[in-house]
N, C-alpha and C. Protein backbone atom coordinates (compact mmCIF):
# COMPACT_ATOMS: atom_id res chain seq x y z
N UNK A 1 171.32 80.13 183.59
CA UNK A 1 171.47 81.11 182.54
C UNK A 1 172.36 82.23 183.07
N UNK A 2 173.08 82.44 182.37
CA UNK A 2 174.39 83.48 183.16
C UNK A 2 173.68 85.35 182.36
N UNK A 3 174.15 86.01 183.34
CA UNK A 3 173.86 87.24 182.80
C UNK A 3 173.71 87.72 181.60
N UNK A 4 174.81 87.85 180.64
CA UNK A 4 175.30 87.72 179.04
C UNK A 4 173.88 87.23 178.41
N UNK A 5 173.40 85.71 178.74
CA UNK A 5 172.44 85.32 178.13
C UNK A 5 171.01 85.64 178.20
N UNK A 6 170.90 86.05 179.48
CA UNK A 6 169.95 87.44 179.87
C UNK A 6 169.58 88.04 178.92
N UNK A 7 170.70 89.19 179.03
CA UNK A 7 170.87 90.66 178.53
C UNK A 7 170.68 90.31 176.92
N UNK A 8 170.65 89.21 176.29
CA UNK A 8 170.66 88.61 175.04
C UNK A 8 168.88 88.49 174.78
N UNK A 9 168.58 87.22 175.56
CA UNK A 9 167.33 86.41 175.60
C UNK A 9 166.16 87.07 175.87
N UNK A 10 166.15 88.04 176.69
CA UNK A 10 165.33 88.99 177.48
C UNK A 10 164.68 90.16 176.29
N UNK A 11 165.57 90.95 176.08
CA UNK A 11 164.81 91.80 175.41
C UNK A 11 164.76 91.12 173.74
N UNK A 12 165.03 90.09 173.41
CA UNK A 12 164.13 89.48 172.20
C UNK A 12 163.26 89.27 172.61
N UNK A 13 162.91 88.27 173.64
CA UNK A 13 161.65 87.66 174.09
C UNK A 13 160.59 88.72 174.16
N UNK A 14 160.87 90.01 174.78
CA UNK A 14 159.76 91.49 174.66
C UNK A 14 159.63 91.97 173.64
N UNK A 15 160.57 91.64 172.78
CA UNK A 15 160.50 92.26 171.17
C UNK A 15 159.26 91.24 170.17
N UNK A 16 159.33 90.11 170.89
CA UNK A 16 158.31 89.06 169.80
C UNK A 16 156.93 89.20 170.67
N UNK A 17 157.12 89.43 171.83
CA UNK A 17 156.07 89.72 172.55
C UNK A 17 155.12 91.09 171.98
N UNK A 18 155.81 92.02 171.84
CA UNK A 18 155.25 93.82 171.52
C UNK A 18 154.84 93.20 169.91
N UNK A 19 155.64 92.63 169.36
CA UNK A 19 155.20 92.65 167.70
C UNK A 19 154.12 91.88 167.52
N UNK A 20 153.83 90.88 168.50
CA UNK A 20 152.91 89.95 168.28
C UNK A 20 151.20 90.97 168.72
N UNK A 21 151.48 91.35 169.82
CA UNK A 21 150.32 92.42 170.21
C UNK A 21 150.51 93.26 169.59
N UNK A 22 151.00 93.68 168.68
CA UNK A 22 150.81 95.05 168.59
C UNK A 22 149.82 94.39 167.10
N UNK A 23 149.99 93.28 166.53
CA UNK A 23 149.05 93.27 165.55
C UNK A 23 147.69 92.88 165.93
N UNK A 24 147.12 92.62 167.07
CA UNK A 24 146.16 92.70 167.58
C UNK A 24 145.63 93.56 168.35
N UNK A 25 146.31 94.15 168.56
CA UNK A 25 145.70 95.93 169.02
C UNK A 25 145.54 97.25 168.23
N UNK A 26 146.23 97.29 167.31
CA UNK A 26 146.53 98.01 166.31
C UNK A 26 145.93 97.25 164.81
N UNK A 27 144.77 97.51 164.62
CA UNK A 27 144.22 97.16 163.45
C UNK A 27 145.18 98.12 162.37
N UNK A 28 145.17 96.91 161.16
CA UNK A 28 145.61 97.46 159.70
C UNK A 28 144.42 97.66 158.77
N UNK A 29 144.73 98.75 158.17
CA UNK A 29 143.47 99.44 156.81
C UNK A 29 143.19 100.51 157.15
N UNK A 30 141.87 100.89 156.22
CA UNK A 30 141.56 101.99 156.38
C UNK A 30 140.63 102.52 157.24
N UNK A 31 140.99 103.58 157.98
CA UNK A 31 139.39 104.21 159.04
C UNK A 31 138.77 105.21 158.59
N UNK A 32 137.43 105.16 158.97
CA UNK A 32 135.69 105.90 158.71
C UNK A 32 136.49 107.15 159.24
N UNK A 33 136.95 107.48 160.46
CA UNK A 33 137.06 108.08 161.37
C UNK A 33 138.21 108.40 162.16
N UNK A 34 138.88 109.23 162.84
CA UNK A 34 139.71 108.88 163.81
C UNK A 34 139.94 111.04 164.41
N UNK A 35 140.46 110.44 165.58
CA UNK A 35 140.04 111.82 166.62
C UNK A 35 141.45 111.55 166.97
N UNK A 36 142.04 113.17 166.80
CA UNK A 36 143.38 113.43 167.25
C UNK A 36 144.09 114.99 167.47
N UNK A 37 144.35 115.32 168.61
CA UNK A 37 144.49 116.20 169.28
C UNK A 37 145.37 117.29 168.41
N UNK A 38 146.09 117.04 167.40
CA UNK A 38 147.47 117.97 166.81
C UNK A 38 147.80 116.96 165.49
N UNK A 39 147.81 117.76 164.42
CA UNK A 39 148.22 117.05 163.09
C UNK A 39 149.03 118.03 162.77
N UNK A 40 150.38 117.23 162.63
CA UNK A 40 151.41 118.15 162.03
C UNK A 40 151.94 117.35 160.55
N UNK A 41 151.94 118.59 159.28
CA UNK A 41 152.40 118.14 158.14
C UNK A 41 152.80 118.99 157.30
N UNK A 42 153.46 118.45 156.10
CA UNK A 42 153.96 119.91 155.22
C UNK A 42 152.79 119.65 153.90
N UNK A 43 152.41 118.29 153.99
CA UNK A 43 151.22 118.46 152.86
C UNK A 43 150.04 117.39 153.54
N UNK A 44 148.93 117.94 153.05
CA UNK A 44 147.90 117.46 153.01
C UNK A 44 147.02 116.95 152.32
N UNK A 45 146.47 115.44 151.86
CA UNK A 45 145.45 115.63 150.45
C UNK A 45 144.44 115.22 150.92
N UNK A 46 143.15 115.65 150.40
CA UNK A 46 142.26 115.62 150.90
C UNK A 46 141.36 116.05 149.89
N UNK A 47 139.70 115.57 150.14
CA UNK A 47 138.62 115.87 149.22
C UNK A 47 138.16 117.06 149.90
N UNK A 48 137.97 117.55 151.11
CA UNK A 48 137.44 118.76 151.72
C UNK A 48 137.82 118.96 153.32
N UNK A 49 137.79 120.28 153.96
CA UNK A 49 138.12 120.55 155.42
C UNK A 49 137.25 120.94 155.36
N UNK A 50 136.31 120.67 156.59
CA UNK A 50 135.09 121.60 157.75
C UNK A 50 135.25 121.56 158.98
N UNK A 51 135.13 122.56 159.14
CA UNK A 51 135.64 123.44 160.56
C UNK A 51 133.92 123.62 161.31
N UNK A 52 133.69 122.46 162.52
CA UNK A 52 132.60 122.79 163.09
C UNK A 52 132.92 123.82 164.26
N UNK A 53 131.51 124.11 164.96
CA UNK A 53 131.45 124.67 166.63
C UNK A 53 131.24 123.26 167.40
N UNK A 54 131.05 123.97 168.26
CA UNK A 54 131.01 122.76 169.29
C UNK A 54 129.59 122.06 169.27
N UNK A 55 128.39 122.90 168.89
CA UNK A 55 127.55 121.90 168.60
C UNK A 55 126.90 121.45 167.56
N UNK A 56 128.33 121.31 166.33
CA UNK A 56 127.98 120.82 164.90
C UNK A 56 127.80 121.99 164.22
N UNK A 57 127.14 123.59 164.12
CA UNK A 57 127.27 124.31 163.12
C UNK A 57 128.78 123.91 162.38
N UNK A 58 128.63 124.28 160.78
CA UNK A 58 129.68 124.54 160.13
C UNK A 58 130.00 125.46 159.82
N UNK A 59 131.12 126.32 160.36
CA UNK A 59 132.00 127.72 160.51
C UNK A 59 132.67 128.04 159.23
N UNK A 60 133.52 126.89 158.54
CA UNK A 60 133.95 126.77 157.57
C UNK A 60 134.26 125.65 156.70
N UNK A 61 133.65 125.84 155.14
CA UNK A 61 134.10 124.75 154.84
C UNK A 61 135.25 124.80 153.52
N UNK A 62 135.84 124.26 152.68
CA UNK A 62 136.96 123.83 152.02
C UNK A 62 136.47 122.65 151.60
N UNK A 63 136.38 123.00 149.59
CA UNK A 63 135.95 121.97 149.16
C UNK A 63 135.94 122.13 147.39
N UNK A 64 135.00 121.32 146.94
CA UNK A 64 135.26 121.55 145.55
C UNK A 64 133.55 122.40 145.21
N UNK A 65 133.56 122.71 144.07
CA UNK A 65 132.15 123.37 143.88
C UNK A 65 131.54 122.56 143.70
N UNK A 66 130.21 122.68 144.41
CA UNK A 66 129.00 121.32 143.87
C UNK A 66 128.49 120.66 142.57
N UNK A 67 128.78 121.72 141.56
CA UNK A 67 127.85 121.88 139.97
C UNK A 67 129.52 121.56 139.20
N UNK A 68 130.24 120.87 139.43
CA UNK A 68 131.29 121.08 138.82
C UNK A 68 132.63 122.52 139.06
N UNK A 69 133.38 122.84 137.89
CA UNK A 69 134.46 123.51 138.72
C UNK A 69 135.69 123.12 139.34
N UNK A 70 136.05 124.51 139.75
CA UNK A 70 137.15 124.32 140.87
C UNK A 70 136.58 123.80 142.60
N UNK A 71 137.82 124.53 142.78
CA UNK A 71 137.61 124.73 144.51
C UNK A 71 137.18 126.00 144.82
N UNK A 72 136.35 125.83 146.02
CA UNK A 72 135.52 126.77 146.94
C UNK A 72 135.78 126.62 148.16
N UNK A 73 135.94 128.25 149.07
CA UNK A 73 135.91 128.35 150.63
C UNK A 73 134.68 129.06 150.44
N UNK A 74 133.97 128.46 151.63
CA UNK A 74 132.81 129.39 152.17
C UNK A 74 133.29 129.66 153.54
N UNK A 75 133.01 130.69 154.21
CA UNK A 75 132.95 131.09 155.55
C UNK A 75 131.75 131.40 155.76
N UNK A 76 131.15 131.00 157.17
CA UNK A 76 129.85 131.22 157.64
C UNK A 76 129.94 131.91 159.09
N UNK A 77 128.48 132.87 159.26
CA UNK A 77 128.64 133.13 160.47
C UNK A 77 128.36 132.24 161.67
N UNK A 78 128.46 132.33 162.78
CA UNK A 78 128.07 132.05 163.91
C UNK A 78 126.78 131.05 163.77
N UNK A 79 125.84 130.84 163.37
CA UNK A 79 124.40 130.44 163.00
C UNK A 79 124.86 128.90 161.86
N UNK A 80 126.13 129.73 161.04
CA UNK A 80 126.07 128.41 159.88
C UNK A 80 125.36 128.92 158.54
N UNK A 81 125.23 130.15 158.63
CA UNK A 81 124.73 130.66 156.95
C UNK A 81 125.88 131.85 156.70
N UNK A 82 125.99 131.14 155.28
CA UNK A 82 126.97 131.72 154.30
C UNK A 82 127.16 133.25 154.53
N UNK A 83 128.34 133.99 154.57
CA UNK A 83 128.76 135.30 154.82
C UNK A 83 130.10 135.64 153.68
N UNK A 84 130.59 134.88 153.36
CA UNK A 84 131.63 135.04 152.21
C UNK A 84 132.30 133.99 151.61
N UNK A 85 131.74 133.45 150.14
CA UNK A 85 132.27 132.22 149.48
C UNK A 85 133.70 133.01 148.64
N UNK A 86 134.97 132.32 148.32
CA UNK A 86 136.42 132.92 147.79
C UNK A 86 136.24 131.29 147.13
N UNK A 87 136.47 131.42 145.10
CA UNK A 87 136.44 129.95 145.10
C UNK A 87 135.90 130.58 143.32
N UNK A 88 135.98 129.53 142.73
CA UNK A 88 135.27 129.47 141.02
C UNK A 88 134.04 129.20 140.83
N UNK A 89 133.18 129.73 139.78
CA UNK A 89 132.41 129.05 139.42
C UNK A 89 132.41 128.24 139.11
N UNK A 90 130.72 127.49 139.19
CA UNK A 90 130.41 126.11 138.33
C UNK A 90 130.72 126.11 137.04
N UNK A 91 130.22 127.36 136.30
CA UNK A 91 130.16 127.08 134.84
C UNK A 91 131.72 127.56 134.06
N UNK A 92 132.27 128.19 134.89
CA UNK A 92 133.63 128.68 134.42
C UNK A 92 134.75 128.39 135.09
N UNK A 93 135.94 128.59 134.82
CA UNK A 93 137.55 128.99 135.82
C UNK A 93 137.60 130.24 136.03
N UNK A 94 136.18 131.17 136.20
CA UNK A 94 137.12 132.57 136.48
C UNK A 94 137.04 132.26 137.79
N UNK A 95 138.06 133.24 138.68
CA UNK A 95 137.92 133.37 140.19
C UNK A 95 136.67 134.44 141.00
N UNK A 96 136.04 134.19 141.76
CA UNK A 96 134.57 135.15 142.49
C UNK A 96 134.83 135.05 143.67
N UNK A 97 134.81 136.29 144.13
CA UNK A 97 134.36 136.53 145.63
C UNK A 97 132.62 136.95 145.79
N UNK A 98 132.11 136.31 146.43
CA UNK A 98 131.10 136.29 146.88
C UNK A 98 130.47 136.67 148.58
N UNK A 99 128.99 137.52 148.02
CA UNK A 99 129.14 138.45 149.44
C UNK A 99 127.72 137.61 149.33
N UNK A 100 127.22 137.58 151.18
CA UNK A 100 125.92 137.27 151.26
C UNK A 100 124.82 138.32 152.51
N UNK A 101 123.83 138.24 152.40
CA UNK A 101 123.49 139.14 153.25
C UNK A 101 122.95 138.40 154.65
N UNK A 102 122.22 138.61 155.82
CA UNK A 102 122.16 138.05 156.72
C UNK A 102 121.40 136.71 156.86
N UNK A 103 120.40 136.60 155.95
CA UNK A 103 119.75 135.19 155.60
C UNK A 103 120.44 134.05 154.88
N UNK A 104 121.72 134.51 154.43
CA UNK A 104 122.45 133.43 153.44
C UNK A 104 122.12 134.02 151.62
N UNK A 105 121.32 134.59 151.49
CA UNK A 105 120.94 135.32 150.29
C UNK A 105 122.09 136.16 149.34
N UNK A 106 122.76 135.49 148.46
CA UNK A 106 123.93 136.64 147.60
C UNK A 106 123.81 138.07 147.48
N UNK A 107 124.23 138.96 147.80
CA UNK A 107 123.85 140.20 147.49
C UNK A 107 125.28 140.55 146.47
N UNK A 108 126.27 140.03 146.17
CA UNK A 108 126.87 141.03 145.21
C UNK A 108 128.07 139.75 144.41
N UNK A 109 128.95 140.17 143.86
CA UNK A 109 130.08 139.67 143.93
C UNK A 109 131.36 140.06 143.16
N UNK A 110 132.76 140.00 143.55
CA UNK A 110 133.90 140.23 142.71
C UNK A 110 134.29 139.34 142.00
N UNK A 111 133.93 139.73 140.80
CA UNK A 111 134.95 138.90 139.70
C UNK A 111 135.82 139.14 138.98
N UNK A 112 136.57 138.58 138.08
CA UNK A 112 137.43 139.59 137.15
C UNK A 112 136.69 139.73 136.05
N UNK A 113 137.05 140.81 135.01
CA UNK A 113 136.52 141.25 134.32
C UNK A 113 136.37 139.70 133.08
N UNK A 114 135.37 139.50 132.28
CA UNK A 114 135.71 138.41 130.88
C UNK A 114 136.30 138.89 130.25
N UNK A 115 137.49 137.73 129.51
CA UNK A 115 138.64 138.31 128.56
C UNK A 115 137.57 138.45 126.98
């Protein structure tokens, strides 16, 4: 085999080789799951973001309202109870800021005025 046919034969032969493994190492469909250090994008879709601590409290979550509605952010303290929901009601589209006191308990909230 002269050089030429080498430089020819060689890197096909690694090319049918990588394609052939790579469909056995690399499963196709969809995953439950997956863990990854940096996600870079200009859009995102998604049903909700939660932002844990390190031992599972939820810090923040991003989502839709439970009772129907829009979308809702809650932020929580340190512990994992509610400190400020930004987001719609269930029963309406107006927009509410929502305040809570140290047990998770509502104590107030901003809304806009009803037209």
């Amino acid at each position: 085999m002269t050089s030429r046919e080498r430089w020819t034969v060689y890197p096909l032969l690694f090319l049918a080789l990588g394609l052939a493994v790579r469909s056995i190492a690399v499963p196709q469909g969809e995953f439950g799951a997956a863990r990854v250090d940096s996600l870079e994008s200009t859009r995102l879709v998604c049903k909700e973001i939660v932002i844990e601590n390190d031992d599972g409290t939820i810090l923040l979550h991003m989502g839709r309202v439970v009772k129907g509605g829009g979308g809702r952010i809650e932020i929580k303290d340190k512990d994992g109870v509610d400190a400020i929901a930004v987001g719609t009601t269930p029963d309406d589209r107006n927009g509410v800021v929502e305040f809570f006191d140290a047990k998770g308990e509502p104590t107030g909230q901003l809304a806009a005025p009803p037209r």
